[in-house]
N, C-alpha and C. Protein backbone atom coordinates (compact mmCIF):
# COMPACT_ATOMS: atom_id res chain seq x y z
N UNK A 1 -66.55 -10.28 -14.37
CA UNK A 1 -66.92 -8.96 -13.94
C UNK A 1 -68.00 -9.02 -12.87
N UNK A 2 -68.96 -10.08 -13.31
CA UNK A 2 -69.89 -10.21 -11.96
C UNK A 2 -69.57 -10.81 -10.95
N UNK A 3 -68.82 -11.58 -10.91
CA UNK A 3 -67.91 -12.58 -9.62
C UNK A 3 -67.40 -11.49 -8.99
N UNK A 4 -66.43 -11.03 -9.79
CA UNK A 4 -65.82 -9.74 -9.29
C UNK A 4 -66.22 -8.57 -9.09
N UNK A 5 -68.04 -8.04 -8.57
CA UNK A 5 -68.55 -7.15 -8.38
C UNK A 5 -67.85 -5.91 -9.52
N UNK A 6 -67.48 -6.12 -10.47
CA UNK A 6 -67.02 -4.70 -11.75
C UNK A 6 -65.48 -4.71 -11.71
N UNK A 7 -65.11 -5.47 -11.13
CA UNK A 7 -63.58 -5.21 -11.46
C UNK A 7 -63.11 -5.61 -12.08
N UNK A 8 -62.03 -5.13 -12.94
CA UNK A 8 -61.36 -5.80 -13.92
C UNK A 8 -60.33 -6.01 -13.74
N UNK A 9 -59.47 -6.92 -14.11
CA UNK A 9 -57.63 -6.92 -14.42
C UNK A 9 -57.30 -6.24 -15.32
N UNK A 10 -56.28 -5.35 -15.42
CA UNK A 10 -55.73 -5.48 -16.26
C UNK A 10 -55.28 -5.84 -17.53
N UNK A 11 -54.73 -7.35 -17.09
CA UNK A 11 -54.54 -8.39 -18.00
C UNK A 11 -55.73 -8.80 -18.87
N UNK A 12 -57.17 -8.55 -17.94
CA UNK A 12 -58.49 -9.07 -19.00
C UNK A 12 -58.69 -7.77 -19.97
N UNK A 13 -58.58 -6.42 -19.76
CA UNK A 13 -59.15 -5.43 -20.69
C UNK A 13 -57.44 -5.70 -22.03
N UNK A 14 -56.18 -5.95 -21.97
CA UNK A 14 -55.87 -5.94 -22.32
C UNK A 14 -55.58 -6.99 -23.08
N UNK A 15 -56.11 -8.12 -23.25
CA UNK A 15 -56.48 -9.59 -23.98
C UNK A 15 -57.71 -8.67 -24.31
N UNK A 16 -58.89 -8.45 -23.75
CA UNK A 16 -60.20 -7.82 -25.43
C UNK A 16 -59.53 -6.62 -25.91
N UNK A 17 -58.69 -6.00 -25.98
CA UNK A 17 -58.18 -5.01 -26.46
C UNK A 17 -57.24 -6.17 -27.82
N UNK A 18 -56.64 -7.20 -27.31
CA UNK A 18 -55.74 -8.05 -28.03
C UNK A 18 -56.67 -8.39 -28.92
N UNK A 19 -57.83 -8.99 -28.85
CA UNK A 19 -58.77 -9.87 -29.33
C UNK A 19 -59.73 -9.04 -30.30
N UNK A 20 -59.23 -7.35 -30.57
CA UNK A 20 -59.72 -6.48 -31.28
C UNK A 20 -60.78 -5.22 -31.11
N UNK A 21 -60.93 -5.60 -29.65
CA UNK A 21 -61.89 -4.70 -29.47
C UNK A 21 -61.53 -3.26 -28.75
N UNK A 22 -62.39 -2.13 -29.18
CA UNK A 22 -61.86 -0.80 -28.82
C UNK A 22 -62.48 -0.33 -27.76
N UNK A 23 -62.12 0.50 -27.01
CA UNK A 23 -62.51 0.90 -25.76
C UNK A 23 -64.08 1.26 -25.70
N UNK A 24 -64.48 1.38 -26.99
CA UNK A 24 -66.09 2.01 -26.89
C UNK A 24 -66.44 0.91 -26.69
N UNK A 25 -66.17 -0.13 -27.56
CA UNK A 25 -66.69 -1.57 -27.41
C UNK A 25 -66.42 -2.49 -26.00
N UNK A 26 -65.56 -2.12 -25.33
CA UNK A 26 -65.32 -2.53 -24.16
C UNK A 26 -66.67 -2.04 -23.11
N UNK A 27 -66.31 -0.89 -23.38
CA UNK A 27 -67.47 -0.13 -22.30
C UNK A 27 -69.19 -0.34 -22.66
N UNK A 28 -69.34 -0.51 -24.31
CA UNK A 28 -70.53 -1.06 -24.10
C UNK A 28 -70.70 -2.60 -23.76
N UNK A 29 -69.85 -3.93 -23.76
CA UNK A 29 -70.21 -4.91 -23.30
C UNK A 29 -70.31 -5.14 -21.83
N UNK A 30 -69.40 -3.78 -21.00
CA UNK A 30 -69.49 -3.64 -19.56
C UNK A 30 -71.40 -3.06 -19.33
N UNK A 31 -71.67 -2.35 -20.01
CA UNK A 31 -72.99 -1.72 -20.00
C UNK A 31 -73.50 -3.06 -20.47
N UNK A 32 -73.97 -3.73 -21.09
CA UNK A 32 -74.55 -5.13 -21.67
C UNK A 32 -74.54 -6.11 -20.15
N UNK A 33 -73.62 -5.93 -19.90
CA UNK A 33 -73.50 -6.92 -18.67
C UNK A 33 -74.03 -6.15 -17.08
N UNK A 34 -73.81 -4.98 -17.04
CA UNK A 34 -74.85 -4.19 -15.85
C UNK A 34 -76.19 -4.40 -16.51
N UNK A 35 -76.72 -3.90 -17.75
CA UNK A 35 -78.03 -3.52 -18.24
C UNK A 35 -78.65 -5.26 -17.70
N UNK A 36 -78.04 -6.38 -18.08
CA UNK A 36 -78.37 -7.91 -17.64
C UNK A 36 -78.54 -8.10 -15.92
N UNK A 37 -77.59 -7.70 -15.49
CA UNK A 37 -77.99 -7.96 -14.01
C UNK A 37 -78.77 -7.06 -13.29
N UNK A 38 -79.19 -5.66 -14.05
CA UNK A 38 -80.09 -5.21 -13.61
C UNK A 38 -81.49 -5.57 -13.79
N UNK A 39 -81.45 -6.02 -14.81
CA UNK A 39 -82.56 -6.76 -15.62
C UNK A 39 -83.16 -8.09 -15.34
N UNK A 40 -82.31 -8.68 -14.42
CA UNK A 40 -82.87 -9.60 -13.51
C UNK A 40 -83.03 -9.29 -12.10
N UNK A 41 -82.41 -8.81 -11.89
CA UNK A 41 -82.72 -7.67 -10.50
C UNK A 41 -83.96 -7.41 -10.16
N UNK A 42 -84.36 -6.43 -11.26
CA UNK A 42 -85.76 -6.53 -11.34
C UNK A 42 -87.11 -7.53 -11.21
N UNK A 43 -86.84 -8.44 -12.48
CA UNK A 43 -87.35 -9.72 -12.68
C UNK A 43 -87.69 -10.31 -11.55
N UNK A 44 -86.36 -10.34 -10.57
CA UNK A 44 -86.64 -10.85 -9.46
C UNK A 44 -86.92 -10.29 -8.52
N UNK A 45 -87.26 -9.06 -8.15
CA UNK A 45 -87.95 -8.46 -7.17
C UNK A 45 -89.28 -8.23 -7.30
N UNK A 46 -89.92 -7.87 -8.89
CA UNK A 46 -91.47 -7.92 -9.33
C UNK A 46 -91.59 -9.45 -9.15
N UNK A 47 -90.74 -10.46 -9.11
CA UNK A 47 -91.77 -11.84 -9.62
C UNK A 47 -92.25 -12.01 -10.35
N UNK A 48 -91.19 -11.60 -11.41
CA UNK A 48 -91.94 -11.51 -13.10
C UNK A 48 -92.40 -13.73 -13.18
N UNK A 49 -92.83 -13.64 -13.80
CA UNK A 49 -93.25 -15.54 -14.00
C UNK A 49 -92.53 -15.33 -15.60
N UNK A 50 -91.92 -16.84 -15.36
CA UNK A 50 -90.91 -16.90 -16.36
C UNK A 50 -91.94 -17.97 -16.86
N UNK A 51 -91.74 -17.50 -18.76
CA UNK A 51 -92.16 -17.63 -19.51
C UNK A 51 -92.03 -18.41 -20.62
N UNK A 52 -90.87 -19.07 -21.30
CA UNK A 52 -89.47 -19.91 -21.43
C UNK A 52 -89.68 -20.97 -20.78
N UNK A 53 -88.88 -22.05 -21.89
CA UNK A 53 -88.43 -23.53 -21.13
C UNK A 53 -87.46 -22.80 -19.92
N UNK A 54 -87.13 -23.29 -19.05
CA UNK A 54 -86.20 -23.31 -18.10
C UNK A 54 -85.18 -24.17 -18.86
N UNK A 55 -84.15 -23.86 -18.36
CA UNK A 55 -82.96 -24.52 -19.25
C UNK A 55 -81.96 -24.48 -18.07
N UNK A 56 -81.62 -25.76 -17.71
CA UNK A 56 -80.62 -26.41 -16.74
C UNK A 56 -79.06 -26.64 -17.21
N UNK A 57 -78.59 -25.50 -16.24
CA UNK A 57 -76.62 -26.31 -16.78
C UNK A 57 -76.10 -27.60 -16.56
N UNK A 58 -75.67 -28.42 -17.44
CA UNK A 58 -74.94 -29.40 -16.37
C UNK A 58 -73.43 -29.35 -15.75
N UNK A 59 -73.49 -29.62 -14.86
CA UNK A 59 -72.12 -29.57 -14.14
C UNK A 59 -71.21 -30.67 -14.76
């Protein structure tokens, strides 16, 4: 959804629909996932100082 600036397939709402979940629940993990990138949005425009180990992916 974030790669894809909010868009969805099709095929993806209808696999979490498969996978049990109901449209309220859809729409709040879409809200979970704006409320997150706004939430660093922020973070990163104040220059909040991170507080936390840093934690590295490996490729």
């Amino acid at each position: 959804m974030v790669r894809d600036r909010g868009t969805v397939a099709d095929e993806q709402l209808a696999a979490a629909r498969c996978a049990g979940l109901s449209d309220g629940q859809i729409v709040e993990v879409i809200a979970h996932v704006a409320l997150n990138v706004f939430t660093n949005y922020l973070a990163t425009a104040a220059r909040v100082d991170i507080d936390w180990p840093l934690v590295r992916h490996a490729d």
